[in-house]
N, C-alpha and C. Protein backbone atom coordinates (compact mmCIF):
# COMPACT_ATOMS: atom_id res chain seq x y z
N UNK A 1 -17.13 -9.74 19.68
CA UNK A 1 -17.31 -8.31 19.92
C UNK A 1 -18.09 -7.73 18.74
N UNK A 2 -19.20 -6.88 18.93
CA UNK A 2 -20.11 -6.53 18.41
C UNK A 2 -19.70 -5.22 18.04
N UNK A 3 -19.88 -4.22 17.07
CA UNK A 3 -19.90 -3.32 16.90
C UNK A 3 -21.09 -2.27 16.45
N UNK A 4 -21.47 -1.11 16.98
CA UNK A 4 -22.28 -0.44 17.19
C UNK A 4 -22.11 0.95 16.90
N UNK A 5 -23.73 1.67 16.79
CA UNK A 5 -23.45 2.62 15.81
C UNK A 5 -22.37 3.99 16.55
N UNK A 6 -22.12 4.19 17.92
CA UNK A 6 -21.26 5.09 18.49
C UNK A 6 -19.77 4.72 18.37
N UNK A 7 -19.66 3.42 18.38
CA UNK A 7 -18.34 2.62 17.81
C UNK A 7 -17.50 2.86 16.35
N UNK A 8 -18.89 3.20 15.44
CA UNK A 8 -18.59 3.15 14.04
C UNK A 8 -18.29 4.81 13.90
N UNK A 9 -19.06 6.15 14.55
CA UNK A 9 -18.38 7.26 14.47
C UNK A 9 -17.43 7.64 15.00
N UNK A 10 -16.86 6.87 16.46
CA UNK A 10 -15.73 6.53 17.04
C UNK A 10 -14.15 6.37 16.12
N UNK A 11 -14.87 5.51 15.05
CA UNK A 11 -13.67 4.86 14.39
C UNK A 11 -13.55 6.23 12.96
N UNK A 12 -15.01 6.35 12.84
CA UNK A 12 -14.52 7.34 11.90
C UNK A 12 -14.15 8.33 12.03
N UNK A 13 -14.67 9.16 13.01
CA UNK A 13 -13.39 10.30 13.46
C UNK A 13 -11.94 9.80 13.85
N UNK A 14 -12.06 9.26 14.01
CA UNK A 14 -10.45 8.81 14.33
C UNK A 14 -9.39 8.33 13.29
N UNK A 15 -10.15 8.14 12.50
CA UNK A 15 -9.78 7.46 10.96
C UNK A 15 -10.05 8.74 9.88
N UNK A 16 -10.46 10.07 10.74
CA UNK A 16 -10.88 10.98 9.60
C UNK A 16 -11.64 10.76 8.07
N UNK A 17 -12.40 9.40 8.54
CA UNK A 17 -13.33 8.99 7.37
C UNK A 17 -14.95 10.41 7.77
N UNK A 18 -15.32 11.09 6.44
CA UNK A 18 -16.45 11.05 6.84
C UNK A 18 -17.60 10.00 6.23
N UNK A 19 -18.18 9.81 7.41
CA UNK A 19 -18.87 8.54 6.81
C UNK A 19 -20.79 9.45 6.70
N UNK A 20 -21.44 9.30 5.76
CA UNK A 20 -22.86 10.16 6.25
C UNK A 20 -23.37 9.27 6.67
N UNK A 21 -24.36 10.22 7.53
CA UNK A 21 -25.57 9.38 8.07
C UNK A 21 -26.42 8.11 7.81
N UNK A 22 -26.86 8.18 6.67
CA UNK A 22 -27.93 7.12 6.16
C UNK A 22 -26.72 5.90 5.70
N UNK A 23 -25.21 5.77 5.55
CA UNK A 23 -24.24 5.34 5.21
C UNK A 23 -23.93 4.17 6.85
N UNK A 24 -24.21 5.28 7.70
CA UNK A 24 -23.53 4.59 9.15
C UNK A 24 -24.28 2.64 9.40
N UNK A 25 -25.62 2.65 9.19
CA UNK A 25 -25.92 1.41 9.17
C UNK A 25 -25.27 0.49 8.70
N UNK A 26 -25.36 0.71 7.32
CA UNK A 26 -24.24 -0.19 6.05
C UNK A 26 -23.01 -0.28 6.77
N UNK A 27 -22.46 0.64 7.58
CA UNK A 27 -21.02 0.54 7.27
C UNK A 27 -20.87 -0.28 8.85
N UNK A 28 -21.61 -0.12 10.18
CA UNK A 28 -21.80 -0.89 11.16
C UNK A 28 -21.94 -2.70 10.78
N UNK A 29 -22.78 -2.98 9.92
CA UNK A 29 -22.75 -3.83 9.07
C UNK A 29 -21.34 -4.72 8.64
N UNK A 30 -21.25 -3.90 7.91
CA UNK A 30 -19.41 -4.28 7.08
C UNK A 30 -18.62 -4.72 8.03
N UNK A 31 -18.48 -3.63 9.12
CA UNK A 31 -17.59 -4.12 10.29
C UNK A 31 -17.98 -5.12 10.86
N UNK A 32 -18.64 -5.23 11.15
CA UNK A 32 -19.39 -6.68 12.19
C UNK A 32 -18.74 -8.12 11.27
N UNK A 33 -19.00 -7.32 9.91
CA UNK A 33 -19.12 -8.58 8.89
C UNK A 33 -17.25 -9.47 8.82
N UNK A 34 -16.29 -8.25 9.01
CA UNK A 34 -15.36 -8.26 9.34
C UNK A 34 -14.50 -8.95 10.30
N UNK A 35 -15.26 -8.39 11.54
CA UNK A 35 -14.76 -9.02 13.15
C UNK A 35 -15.84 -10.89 12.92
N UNK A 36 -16.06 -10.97 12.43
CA UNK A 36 -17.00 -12.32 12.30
C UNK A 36 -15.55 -12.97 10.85
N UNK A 37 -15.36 -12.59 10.28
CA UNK A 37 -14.36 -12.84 9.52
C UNK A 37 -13.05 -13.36 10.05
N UNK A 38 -12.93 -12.61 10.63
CA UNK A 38 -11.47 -12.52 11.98
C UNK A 38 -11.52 -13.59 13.01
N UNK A 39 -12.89 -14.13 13.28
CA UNK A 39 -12.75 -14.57 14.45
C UNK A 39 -12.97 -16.28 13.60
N UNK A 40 -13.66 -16.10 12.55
CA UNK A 40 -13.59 -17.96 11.57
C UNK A 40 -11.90 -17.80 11.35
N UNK A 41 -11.29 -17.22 11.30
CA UNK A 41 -9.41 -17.48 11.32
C UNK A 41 -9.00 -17.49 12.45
N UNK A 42 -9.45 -17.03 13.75
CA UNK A 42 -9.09 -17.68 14.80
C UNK A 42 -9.11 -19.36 15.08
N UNK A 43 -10.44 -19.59 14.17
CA UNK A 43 -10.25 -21.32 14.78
C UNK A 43 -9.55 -21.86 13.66
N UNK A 44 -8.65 -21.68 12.98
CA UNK A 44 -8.07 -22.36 11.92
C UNK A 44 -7.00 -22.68 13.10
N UNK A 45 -6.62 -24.61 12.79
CA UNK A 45 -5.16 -24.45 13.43
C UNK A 45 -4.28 -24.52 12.61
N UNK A 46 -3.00 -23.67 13.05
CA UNK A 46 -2.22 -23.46 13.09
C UNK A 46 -0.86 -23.82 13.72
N UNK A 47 -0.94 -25.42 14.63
CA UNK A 47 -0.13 -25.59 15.94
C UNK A 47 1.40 -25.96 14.88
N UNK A 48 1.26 -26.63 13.74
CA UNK A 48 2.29 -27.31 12.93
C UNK A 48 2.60 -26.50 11.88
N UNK A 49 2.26 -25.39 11.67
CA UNK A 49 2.49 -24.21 11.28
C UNK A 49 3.96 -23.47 11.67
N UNK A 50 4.81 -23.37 10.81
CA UNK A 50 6.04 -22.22 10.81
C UNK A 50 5.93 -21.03 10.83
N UNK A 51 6.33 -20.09 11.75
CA UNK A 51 5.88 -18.61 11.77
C UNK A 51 6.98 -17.98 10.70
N UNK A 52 6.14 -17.45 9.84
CA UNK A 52 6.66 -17.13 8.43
C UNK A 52 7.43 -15.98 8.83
N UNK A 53 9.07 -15.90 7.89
CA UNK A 53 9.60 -14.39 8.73
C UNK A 53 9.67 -13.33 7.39
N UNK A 54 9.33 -14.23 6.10
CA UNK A 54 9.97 -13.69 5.03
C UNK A 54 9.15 -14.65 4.21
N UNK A 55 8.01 -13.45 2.52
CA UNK A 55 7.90 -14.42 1.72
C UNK A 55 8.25 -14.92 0.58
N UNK A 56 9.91 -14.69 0.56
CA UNK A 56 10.84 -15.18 0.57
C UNK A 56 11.24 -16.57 0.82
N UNK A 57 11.60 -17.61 0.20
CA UNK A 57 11.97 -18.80 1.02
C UNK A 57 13.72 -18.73 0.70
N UNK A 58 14.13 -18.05 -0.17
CA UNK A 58 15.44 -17.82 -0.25
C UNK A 58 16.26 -16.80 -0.18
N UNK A 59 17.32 -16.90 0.83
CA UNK A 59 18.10 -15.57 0.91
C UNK A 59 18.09 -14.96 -0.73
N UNK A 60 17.94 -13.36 -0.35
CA UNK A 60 18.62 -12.49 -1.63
C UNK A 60 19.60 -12.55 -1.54
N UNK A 61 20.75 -12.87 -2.68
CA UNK A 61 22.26 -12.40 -2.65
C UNK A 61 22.55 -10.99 -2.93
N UNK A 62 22.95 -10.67 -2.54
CA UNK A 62 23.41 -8.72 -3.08
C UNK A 62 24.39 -8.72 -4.08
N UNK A 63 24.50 -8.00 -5.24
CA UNK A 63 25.31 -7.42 -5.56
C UNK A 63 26.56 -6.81 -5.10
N UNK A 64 27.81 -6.55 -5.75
CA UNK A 64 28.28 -5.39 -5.70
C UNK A 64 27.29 -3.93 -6.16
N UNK A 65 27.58 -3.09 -5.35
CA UNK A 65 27.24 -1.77 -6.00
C UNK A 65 28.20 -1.02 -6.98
N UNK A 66 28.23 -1.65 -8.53
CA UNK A 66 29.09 -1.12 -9.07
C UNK A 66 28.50 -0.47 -10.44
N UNK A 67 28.96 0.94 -10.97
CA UNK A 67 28.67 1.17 -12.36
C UNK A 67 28.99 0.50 -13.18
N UNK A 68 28.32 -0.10 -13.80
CA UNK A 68 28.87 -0.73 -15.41
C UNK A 68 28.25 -0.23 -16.56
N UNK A 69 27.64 0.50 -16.69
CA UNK A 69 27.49 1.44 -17.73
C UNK A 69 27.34 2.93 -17.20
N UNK A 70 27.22 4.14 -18.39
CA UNK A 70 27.75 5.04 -18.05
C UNK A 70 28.12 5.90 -19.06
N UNK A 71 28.16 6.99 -19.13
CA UNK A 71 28.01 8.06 -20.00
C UNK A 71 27.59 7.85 -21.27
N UNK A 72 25.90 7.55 -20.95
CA UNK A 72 24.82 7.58 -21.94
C UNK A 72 23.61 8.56 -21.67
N UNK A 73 24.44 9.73 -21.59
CA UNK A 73 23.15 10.56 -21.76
C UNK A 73 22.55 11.06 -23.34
N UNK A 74 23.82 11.43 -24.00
CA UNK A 74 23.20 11.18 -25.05
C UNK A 74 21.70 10.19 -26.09
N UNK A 75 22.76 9.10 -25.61
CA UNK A 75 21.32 8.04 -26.34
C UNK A 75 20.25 8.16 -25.26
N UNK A 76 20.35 7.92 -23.97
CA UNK A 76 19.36 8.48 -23.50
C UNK A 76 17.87 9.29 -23.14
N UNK A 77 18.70 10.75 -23.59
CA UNK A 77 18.48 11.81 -23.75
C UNK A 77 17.84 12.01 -25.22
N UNK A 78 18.53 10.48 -26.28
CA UNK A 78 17.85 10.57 -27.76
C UNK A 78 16.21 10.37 -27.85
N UNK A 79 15.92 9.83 -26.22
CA UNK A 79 14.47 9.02 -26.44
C UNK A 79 13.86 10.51 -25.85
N UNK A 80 13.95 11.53 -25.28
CA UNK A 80 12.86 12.45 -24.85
C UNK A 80 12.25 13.20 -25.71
N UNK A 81 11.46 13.75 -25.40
CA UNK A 81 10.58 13.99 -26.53
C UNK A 81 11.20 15.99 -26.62
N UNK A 82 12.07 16.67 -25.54
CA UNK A 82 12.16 17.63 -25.16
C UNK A 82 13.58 17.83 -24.73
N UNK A 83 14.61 18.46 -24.99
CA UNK A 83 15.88 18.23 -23.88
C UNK A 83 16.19 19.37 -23.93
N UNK A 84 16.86 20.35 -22.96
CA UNK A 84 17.42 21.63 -22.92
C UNK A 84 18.75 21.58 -21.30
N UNK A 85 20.06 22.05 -22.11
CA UNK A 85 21.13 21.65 -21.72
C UNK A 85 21.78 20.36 -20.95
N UNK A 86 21.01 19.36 -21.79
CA UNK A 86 21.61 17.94 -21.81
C UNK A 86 20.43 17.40 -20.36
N UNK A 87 19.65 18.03 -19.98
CA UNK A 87 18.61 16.85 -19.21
C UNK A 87 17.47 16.94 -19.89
N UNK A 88 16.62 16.29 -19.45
CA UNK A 88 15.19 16.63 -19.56
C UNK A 88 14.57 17.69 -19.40
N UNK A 89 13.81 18.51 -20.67
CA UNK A 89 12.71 19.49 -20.31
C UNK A 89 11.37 19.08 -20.31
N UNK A 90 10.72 19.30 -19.17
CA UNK A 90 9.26 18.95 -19.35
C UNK A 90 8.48 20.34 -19.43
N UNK A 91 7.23 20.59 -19.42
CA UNK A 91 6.54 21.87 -19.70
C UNK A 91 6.49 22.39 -17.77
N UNK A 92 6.65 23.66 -17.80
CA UNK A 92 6.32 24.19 -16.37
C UNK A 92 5.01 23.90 -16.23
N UNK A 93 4.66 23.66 -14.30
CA UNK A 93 3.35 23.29 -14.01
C UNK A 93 3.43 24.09 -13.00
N UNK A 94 4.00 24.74 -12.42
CA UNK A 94 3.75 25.40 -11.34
C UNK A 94 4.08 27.39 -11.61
N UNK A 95 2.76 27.65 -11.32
CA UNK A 95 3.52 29.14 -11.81
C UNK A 95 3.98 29.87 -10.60
């Protein structure tokens, strides 16, 4: 499947890309270059191939969800560069 230049503003409105004019060639291009990409991994086989579910090969174990540390705001709070009534002050950005 070929792609073409009504194809490529097709995709970009739809994709809310604006793409300019003198750009649309190049970028008809790219795509083609793409679907030609896609289709050399179609002939790869694959028949002895495992359909991967996870890339992962080992379960995660979970935790408990438990606190083990804990009322360190102080030292914490020693590293900011700013603190006002025990959290963080940063400078206002929004007026």
């Amino acid at each position: 499947m070929a792609i073409d230049t009504q194809t490529v503003k097709k995709i970009a409105f739809l994709s809310r890309l604006k793409i300019e004019d003198d750009k649309i060639d190049a970028t008809e291009e790219e795509f083609n270059k793409i679907l030609q990409w896609v289709d050399q991994l179609k002939e790869v086989n694959t028949d002895d191939v495992e359909p991967l579910v996870s890339v992962n090969e080992n379960n995660i174990t979970m935790r408990q969800d438990e606190v083990t540390d804990g009322n360190l705001a102080k030292e914490v709070l020693a590293n900011a560069p700013m603190t006002e009534y025990g959290y963080f002050a940063v400078p206002k950005v929004v007026e």
